[in-house]
PDB file of N, CA and C in Angstrom:
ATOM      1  N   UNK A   1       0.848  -1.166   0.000  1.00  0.00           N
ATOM      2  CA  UNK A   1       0.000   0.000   0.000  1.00  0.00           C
ATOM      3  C   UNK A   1       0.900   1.238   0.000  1.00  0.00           C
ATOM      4  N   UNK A   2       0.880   2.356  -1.129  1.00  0.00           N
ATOM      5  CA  UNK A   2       1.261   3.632  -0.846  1.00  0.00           C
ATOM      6  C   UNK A   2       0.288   4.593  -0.483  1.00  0.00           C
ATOM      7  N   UNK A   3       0.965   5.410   0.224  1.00  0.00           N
ATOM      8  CA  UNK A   3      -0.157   6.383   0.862  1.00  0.00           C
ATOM      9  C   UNK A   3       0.724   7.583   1.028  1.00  0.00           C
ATOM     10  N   UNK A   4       0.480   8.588   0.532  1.00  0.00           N
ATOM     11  CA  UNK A   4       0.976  10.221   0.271  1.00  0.00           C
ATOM     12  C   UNK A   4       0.951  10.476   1.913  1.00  0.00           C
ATOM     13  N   UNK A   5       1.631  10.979   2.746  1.00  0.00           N
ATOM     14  CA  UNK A   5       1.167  11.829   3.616  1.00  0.00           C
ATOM     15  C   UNK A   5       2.202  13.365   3.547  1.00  0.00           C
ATOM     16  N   UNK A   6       1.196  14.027   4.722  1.00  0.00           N
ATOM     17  CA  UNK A   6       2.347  15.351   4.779  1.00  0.00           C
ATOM     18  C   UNK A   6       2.931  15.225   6.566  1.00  0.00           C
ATOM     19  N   UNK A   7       3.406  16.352   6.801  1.00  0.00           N
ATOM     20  CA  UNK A   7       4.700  16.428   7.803  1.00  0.00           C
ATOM     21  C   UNK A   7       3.509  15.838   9.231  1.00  0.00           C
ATOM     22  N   UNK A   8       2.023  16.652   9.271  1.00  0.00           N
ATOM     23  CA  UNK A   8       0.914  16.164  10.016  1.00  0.00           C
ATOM     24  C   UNK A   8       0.993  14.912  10.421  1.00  0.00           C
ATOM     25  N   UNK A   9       1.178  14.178   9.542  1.00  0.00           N
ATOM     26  CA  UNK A   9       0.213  13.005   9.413  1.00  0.00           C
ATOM     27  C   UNK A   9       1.243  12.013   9.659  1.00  0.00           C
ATOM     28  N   UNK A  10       2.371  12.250   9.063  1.00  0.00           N
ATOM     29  CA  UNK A  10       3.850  11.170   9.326  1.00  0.00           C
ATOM     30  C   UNK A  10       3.933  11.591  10.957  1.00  0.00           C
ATOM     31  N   UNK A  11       3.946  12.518  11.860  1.00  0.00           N
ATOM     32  CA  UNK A  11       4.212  12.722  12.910  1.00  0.00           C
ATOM     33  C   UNK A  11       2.563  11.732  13.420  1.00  0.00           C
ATOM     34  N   UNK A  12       1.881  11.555  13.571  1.00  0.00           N
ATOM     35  CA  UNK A  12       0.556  10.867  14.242  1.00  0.00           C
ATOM     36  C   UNK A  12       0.938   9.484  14.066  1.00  0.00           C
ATOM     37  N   UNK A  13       1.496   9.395  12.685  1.00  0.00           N
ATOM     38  CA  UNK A  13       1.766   7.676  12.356  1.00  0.00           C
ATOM     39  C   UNK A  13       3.049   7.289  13.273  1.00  0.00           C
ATOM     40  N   UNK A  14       3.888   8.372  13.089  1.00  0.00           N
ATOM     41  CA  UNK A  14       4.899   7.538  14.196  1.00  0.00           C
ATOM     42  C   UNK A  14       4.817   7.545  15.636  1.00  0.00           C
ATOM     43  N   UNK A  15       3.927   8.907  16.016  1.00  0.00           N
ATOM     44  CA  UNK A  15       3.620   8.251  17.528  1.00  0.00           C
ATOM     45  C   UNK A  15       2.484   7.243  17.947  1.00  0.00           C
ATOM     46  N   UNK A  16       1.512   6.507  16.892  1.00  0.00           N
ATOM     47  CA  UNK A  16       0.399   5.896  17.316  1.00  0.00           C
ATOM     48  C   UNK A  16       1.530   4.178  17.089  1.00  0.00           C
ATOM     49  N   UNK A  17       2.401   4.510  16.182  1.00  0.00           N
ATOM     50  CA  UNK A  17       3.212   3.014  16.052  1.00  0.00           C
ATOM     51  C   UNK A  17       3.923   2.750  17.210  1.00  0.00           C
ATOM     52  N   UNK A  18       4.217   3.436  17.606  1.00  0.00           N
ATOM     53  CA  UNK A  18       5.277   3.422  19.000  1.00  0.00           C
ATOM     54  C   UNK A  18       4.583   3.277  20.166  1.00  0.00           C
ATOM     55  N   UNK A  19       3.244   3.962  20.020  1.00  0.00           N
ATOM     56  CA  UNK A  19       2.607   3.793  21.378  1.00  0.00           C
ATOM     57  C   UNK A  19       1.878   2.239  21.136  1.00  0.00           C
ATOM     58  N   UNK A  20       1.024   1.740  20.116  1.00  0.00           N
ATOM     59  CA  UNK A  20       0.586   0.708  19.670  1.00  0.00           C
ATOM     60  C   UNK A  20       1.760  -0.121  19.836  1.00  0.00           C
ATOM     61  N   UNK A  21       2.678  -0.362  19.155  1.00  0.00           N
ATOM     62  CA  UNK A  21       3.301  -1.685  19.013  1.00  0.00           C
ATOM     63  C   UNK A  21       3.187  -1.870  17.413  1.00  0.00           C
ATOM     64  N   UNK A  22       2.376  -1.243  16.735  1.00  0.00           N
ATOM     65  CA  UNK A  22       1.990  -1.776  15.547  1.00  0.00           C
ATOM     66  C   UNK A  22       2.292  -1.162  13.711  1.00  0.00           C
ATOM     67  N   UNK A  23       2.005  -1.831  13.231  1.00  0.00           N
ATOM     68  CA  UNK A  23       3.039  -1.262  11.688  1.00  0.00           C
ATOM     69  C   UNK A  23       2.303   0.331  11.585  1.00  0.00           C
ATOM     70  N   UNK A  24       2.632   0.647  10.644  1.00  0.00           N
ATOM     71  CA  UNK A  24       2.296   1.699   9.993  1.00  0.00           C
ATOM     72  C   UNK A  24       1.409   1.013   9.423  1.00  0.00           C
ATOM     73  N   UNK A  25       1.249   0.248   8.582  1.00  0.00           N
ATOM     74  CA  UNK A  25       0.077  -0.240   7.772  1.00  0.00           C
ATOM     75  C   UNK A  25      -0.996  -0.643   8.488  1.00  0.00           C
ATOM     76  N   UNK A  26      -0.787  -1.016   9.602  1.00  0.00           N
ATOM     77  CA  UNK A  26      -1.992  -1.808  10.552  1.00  0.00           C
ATOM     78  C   UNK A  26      -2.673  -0.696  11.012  1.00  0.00           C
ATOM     79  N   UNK A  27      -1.843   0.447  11.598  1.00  0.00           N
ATOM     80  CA  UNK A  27      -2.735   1.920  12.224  1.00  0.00           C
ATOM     81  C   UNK A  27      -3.228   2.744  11.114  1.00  0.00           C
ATOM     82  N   UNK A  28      -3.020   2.519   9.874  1.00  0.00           N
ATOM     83  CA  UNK A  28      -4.515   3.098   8.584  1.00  0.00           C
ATOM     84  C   UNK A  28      -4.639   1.935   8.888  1.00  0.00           C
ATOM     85  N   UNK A  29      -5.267   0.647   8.307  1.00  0.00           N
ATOM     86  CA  UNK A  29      -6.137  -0.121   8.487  1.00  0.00           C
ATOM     87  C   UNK A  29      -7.052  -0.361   9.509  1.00  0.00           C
ATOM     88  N   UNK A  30      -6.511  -0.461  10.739  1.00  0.00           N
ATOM     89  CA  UNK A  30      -7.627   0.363  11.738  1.00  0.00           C
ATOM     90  C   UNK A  30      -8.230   1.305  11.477  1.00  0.00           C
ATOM     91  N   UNK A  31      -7.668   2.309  11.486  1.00  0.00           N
ATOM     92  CA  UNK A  31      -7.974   4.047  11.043  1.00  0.00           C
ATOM     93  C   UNK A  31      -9.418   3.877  10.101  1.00  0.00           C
ATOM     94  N   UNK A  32      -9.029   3.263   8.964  1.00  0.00           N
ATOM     95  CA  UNK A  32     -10.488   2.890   8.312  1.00  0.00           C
ATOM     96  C   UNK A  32     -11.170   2.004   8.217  1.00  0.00           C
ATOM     97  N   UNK A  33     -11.434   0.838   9.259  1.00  0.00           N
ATOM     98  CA  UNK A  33     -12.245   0.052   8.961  1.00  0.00           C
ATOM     99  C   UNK A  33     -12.949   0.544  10.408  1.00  0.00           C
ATOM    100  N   UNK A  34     -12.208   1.673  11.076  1.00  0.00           N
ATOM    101  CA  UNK A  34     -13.657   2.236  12.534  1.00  0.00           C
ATOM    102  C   UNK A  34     -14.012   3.447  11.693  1.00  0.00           C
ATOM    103  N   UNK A  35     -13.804   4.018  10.679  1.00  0.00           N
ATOM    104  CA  UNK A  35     -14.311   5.168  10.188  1.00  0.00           C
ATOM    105  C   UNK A  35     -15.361   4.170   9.436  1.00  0.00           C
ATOM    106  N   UNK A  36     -15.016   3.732   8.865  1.00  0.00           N
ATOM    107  CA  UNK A  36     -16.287   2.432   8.189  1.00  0.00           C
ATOM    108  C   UNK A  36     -17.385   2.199   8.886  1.00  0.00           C
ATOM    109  N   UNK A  37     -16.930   1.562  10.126  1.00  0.00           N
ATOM    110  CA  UNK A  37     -18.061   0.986  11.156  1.00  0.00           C
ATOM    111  C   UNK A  37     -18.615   2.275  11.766  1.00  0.00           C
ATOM    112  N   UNK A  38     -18.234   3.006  12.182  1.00  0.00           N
ATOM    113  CA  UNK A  38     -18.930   4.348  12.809  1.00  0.00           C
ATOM    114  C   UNK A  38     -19.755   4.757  12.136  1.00  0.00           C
ATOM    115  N   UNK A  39     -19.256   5.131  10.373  1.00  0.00           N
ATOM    116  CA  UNK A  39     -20.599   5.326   9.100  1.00  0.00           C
ATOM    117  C   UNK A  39     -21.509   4.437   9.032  1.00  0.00           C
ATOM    118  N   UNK A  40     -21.575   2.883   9.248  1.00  0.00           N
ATOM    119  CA  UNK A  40     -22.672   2.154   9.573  1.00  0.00           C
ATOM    120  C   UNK A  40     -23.037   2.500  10.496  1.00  0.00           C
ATOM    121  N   UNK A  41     -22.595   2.617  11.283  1.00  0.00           N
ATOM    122  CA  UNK A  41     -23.146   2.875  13.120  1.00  0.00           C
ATOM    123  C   UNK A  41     -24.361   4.047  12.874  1.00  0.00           C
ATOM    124  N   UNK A  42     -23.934   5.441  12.257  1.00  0.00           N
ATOM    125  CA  UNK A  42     -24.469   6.578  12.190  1.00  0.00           C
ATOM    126  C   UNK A  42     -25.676   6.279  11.503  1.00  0.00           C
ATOM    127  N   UNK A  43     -25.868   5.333   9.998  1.00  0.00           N
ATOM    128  CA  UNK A  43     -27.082   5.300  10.119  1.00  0.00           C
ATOM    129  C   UNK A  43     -27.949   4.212  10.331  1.00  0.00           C
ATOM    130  N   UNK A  44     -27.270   3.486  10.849  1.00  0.00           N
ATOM    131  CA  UNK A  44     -28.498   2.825  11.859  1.00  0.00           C
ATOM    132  C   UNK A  44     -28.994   3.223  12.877  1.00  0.00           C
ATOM    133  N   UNK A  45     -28.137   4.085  13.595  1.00  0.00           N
ATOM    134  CA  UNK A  45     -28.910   5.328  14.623  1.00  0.00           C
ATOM    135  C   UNK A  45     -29.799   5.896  14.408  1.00  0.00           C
ATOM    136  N   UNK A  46     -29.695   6.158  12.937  1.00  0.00           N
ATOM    137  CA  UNK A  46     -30.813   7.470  11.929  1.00  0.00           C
ATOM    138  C   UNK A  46     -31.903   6.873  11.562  1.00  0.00           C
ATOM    139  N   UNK A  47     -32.013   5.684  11.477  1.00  0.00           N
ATOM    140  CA  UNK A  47     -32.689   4.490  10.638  1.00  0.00           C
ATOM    141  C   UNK A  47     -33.467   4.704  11.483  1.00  0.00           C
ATOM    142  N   UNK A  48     -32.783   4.221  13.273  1.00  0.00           N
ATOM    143  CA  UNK A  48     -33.631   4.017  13.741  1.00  0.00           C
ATOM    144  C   UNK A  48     -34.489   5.014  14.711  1.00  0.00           C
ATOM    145  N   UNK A  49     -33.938   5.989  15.103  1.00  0.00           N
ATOM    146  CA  UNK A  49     -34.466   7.445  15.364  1.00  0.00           C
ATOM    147  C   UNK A  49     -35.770   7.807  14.331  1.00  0.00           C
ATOM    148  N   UNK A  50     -35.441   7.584  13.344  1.00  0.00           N
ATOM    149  CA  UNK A  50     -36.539   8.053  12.493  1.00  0.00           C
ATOM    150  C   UNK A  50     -37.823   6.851  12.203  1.00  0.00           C
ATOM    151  N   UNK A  51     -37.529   6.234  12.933  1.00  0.00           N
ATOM    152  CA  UNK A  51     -38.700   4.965  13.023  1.00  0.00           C
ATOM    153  C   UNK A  51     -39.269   5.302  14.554  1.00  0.00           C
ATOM    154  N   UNK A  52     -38.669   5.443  15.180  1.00  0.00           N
ATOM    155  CA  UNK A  52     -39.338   5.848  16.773  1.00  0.00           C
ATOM    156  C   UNK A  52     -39.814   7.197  16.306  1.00  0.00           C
ATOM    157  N   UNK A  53     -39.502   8.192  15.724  1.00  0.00           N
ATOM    158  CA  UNK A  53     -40.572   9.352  15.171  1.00  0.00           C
ATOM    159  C   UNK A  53     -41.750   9.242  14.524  1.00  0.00           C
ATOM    160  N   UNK A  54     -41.731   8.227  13.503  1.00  0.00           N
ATOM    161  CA  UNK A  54     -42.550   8.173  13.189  1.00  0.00           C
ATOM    162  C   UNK A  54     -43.860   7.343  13.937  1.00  0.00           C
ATOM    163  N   UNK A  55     -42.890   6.294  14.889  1.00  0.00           N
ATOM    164  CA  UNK A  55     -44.058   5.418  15.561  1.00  0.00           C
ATOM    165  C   UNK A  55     -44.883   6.437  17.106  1.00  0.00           C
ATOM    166  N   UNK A  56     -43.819   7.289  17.370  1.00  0.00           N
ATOM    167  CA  UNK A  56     -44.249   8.193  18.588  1.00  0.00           C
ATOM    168  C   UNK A  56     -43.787   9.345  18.416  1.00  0.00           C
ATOM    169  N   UNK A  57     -43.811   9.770  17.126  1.00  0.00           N
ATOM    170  CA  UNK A  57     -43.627  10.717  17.514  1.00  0.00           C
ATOM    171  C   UNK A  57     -45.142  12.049  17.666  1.00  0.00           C
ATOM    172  N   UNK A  58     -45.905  11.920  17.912  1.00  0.00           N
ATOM    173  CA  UNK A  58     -47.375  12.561  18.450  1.00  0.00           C
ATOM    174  C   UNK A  58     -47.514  12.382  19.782  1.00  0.00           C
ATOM    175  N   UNK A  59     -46.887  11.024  20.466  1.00  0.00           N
ATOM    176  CA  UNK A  59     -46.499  11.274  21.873  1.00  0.00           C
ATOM    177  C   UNK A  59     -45.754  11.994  22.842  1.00  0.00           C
ATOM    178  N   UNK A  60     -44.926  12.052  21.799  1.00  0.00           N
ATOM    179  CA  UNK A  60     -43.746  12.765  22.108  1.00  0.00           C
ATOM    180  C   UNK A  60     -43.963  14.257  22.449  1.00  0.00           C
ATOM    181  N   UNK A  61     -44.692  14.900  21.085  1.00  0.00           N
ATOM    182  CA  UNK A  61     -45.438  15.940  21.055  1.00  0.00           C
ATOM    183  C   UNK A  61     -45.932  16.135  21.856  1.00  0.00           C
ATOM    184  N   UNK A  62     -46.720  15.708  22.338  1.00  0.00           N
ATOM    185  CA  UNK A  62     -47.864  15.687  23.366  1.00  0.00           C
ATOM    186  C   UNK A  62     -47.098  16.419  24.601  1.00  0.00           C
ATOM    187  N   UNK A  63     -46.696  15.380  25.313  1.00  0.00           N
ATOM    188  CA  UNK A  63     -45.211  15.176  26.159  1.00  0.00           C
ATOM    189  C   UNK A  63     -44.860  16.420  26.276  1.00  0.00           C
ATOM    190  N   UNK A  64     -44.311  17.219  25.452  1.00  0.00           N
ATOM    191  CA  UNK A  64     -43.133  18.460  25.204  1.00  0.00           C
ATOM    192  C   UNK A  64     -44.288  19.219  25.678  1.00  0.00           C
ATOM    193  N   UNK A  65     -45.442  19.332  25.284  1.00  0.00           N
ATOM    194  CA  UNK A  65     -46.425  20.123  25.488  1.00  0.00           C
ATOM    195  C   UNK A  65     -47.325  20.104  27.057  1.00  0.00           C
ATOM    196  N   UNK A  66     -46.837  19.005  27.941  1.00  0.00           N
ATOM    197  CA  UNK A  66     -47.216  19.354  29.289  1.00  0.00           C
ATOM    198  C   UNK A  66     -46.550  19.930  30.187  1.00  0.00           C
TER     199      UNK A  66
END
């Protein structure tokens, strides 16, 4: 894998390797497979937020209004 970085980003990679234990390649591969899972995460949150609105949300209303 090549990967461009600038002066930022080489300084984060070498202190997360040193503090980890782990390659340079392994800390991006982490790096994006929780940016991955977090973007699933986000909308199944949304998915499901917006299903409890729609199932209550007039209760809810209600609610805010006593």
């Amino acid at each position: 894998m090549t990967v461009r970085t600038d002066p930022e980003m080489e300084e984060a990679l070498t202190a997360l390797t040193q503090a980890e234990g782990a390659s340079r390649q392994e800390i991006i591969r982490r790096a994006v497979l929780d940016r991955y899972e977090r973007r699933g995460h986000r909308a199944r949150v949304k998915s499901a937020s917006q299903s409890m609105l729609d199932r209550w949300g007039d209760v809810l209303d209600r609610l805010g209004r006593a």
